[in-house]
C-alpha atoms as a PDB file:
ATOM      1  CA  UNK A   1       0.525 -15.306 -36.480  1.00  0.00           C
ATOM      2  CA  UNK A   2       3.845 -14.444 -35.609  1.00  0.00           C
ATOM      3  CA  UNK A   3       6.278 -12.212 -38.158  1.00  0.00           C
ATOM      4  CA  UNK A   4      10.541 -10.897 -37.795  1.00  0.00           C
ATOM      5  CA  UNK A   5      12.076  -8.399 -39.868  1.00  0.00           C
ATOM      6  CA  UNK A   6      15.542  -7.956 -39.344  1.00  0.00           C
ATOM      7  CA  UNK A   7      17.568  -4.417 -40.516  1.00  0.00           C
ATOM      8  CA  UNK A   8      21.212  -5.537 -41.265  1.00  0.00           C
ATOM      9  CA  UNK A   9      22.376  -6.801 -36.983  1.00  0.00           C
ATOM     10  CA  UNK A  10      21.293  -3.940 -35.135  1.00  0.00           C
ATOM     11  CA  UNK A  11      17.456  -4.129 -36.201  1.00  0.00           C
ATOM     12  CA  UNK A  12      15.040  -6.807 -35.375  1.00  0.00           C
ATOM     13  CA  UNK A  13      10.937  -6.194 -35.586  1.00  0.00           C
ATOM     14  CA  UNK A  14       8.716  -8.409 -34.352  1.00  0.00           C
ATOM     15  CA  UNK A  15       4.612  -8.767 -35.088  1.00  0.00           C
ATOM     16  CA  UNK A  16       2.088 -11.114 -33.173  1.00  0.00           C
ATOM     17  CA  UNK A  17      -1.458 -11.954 -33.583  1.00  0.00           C
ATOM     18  CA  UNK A  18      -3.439 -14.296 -31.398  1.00  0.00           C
ATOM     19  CA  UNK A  19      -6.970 -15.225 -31.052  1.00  0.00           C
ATOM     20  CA  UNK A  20      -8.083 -17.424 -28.407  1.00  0.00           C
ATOM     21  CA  UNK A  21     -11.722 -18.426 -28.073  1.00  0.00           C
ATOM     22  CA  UNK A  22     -12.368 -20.127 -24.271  1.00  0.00           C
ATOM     23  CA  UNK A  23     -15.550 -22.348 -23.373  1.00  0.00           C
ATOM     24  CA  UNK A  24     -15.610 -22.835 -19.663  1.00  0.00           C
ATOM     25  CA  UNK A  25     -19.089 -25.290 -18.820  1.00  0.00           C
ATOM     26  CA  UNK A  26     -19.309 -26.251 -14.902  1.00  0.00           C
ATOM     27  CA  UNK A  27     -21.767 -28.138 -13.331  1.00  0.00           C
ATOM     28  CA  UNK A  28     -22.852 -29.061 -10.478  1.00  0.00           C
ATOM     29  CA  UNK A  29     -25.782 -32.002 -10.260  1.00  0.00           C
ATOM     30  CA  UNK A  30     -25.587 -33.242  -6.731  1.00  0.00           C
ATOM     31  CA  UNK A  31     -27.399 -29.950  -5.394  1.00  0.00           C
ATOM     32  CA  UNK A  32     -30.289 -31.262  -3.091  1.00  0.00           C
ATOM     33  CA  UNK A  33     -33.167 -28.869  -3.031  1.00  0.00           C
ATOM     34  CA  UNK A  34     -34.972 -28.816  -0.250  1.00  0.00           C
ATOM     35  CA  UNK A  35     -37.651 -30.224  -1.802  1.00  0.00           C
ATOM     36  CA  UNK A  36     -35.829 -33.414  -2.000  1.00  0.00           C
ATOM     37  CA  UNK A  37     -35.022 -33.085  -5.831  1.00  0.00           C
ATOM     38  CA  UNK A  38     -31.909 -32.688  -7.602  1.00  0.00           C
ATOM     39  CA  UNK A  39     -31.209 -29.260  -8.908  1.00  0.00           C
ATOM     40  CA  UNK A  40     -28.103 -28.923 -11.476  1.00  0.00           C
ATOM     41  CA  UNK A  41     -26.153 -25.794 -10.855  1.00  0.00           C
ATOM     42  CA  UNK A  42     -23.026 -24.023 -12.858  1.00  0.00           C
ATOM     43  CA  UNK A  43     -22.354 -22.446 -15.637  1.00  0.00           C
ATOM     44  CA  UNK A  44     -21.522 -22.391 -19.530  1.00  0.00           C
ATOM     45  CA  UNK A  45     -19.634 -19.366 -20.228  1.00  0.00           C
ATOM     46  CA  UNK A  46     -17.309 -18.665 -23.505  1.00  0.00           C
ATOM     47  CA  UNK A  47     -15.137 -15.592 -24.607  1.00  0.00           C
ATOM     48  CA  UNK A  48     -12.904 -14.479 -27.584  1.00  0.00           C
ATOM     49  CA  UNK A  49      -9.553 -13.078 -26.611  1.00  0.00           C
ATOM     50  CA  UNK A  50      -7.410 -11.404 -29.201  1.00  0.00           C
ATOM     51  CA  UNK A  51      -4.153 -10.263 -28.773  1.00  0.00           C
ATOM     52  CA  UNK A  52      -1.879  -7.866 -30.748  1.00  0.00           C
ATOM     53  CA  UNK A  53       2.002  -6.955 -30.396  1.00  0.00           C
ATOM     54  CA  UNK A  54       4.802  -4.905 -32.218  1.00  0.00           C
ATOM     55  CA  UNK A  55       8.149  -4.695 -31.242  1.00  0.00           C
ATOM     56  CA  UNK A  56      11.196  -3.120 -32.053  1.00  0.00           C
ATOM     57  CA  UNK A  57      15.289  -4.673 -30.500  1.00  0.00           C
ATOM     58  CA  UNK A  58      18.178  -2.193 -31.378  1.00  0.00           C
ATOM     59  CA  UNK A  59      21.364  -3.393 -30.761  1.00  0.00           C
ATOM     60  CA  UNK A  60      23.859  -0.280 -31.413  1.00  0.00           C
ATOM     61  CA  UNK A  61      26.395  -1.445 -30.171  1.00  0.00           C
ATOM     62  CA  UNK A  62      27.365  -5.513 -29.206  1.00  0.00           C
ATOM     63  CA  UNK A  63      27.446  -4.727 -25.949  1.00  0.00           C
ATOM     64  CA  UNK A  64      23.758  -2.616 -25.484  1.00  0.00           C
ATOM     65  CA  UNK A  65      20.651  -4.064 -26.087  1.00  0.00           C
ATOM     66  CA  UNK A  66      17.393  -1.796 -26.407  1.00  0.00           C
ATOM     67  CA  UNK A  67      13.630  -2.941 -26.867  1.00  0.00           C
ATOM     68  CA  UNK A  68      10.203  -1.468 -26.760  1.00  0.00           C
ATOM     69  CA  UNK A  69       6.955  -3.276 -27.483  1.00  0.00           C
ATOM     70  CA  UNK A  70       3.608  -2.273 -27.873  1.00  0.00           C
ATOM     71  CA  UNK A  71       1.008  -4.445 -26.999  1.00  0.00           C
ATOM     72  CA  UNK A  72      -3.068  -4.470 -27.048  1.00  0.00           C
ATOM     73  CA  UNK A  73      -5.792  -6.868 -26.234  1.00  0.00           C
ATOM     74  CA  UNK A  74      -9.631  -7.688 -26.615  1.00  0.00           C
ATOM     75  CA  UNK A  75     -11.304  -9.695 -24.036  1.00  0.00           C
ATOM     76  CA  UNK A  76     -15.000 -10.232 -25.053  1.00  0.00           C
ATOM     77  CA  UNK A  77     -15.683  -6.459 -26.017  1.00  0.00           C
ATOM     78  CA  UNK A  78     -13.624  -4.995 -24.095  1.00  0.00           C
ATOM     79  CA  UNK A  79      -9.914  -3.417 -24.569  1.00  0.00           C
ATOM     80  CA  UNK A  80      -7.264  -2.837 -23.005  1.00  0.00           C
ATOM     81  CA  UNK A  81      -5.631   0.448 -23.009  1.00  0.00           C
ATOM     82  CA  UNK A  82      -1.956   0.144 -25.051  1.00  0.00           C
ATOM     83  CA  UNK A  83       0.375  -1.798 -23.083  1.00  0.00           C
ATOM     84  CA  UNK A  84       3.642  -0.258 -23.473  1.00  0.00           C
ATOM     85  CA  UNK A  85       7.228  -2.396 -21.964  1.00  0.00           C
ATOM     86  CA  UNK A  86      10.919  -1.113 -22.656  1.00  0.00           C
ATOM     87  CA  UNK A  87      14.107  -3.511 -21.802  1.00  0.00           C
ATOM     88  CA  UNK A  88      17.789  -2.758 -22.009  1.00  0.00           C
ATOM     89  CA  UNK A  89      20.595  -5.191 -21.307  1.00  0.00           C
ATOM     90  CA  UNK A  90      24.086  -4.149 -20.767  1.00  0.00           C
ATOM     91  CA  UNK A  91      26.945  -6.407 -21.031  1.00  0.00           C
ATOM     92  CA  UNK A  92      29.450  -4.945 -18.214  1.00  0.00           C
ATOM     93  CA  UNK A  93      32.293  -7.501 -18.637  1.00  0.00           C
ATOM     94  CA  UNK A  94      32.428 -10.085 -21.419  1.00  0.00           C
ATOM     95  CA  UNK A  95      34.861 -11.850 -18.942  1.00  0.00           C
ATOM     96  CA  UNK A  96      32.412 -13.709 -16.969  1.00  0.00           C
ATOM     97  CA  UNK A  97      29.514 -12.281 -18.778  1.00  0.00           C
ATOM     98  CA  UNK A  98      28.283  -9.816 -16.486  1.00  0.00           C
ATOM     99  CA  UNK A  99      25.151  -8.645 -17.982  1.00  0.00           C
ATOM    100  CA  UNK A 100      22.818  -5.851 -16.230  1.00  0.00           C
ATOM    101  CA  UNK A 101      19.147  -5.825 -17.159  1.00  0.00           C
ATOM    102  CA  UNK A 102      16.045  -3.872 -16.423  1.00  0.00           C
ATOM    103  CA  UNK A 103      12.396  -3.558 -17.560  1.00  0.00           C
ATOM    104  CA  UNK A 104       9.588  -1.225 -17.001  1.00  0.00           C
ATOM    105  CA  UNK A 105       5.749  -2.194 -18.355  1.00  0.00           C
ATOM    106  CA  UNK A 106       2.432  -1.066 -17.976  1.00  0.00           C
ATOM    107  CA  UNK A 107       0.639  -4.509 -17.057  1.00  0.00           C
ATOM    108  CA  UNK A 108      -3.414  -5.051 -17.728  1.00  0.00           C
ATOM    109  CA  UNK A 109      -5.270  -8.535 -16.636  1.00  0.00           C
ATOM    110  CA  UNK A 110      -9.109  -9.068 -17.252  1.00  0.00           C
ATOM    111  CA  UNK A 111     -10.604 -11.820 -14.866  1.00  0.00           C
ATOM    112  CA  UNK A 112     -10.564 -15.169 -16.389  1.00  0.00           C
ATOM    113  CA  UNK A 113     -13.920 -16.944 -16.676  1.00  0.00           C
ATOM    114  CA  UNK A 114     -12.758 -19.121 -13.707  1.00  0.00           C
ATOM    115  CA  UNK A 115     -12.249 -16.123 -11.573  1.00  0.00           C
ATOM    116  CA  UNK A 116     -15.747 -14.810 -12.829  1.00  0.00           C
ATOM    117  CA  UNK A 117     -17.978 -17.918 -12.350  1.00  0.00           C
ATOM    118  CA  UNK A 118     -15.835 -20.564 -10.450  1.00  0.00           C
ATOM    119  CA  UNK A 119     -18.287 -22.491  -8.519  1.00  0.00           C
ATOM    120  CA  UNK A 120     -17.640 -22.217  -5.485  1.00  0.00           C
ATOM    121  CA  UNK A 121     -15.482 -18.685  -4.847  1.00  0.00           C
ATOM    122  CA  UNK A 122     -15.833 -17.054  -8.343  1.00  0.00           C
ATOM    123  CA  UNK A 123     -16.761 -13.623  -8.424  1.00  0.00           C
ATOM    124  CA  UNK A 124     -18.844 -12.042 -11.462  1.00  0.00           C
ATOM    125  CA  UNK A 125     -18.350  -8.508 -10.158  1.00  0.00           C
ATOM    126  CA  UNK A 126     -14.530  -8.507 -10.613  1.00  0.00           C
ATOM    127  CA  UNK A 127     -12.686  -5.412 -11.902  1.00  0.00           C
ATOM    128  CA  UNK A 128      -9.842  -5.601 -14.470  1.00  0.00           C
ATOM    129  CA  UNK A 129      -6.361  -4.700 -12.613  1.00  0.00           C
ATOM    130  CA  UNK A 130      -3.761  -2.020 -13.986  1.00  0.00           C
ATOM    131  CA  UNK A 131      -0.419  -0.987 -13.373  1.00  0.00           C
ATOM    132  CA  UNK A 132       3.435  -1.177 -13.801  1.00  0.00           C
ATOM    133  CA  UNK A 133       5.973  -3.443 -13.249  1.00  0.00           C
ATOM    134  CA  UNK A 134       9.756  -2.972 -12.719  1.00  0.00           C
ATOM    135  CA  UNK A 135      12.845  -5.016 -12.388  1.00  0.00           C
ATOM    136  CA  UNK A 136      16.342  -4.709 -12.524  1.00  0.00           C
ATOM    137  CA  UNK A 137      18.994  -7.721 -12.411  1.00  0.00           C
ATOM    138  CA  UNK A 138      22.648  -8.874 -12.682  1.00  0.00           C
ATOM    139  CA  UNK A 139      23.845 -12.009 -13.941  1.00  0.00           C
ATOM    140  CA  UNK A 140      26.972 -14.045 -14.697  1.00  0.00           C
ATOM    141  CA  UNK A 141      28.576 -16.902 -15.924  1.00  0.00           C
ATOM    142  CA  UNK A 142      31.938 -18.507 -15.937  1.00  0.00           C
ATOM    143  CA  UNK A 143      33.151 -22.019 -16.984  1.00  0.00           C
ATOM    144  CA  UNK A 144      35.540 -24.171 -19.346  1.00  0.00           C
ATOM    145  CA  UNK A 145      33.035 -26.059 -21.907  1.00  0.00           C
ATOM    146  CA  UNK A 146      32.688 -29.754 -20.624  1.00  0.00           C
ATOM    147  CA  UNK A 147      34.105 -29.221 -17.458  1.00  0.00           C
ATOM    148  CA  UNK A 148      32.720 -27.090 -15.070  1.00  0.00           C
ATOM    149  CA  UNK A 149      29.785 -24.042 -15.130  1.00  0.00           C
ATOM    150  CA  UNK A 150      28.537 -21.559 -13.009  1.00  0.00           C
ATOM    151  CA  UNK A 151      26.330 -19.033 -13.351  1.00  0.00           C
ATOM    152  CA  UNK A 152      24.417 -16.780 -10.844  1.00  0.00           C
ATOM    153  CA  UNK A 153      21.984 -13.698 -10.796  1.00  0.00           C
ATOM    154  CA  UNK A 154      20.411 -11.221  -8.384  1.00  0.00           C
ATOM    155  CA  UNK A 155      16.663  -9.285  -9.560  1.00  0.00           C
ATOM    156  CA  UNK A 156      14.679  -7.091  -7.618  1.00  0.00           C
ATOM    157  CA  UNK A 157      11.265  -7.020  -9.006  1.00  0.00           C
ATOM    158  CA  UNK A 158       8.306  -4.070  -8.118  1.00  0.00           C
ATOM    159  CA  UNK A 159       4.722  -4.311  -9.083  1.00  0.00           C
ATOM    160  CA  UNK A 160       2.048  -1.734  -8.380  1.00  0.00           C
ATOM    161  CA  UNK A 161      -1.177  -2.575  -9.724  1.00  0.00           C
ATOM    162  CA  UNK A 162      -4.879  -1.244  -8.857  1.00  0.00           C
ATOM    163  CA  UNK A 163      -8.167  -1.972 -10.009  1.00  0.00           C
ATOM    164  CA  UNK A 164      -9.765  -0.578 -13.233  1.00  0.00           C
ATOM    165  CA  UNK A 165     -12.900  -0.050 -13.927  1.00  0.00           C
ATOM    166  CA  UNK A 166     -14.438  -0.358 -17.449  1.00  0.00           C
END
């Protein structure tokens, strides 16, 4: 379920709702015991995933973007703490369309059931992983329509993250 609200041009609010429901069966049935007989080994596995966002865009001014968006999840019964992200996007030149950008967010990723129960390598002792995520960037673009276009951008992107323990 998805949902927009728009204030007059400056406002925009944004709503999501997701529920995913995954089904992971592996098998295995050429395992030789040593008994000689076949042995079937894997795994049937399933989990409910729901996710849950809000967001708010104010544009003050045409040339200043600002965003924040709060963000939550279920992964079988488990939660996530609130996952917070704020953008801005400044338009330094409309002449070329120099645009700065940058981004901080609080990032949050459960094991998938392949990284649980994978057979072989998965691991069912797996901790979550936390942390933040930051990036900056600078982009542009020139041209004449139908005749010529190029564009460029530099980012620099940091990530911390650490396990979590539920």
């Amino acid at each position: 379920l998805d949902g927009e609200y728009y204030i007059g041009r400056k406002w925009l609010f944004t709503t999501n709702l997701s529920l995913h429901q995954h089904l992971v069966e592996s098998e295995d049935k050429n395992i030789v015991r040593q008994d000689g007989n076949k042995a079937i080994v894997g795994y049937r596995k399933g989990r409910p995933e729901l996710s849950a966002s809000i967001s708010a865009k104010w544009r003050p001014v045409d040339r200043l973007g600002l965003s924040v968006v709060v963000r939550e999840e279920r992964f079988g019964n488990e939660w996530t703490p609130i996952i917070p992200a704020f953008f801005t996007d400044v338009v330094l030149s409309p002449k070329g369309n120099v645009v700065a950008k940058a981004s901080v967010s609080r990032n949050f990723r459960f094991p998938t059931l392949n990284d649980l129960y994978f057979l072989p390598g998965g691991n069912p002792k797996l901790k979550s992983e936390s942390g933040w995520t930051y990036d900056a960037g600078l982009s542009f673009a020139i041209g004449k329509k139908g005749k010529y276009s190029l564009s460029g951008s530099a980012n620099w992107f940091e990530s911390f993250i650490k396990d979590w323990i539920i």
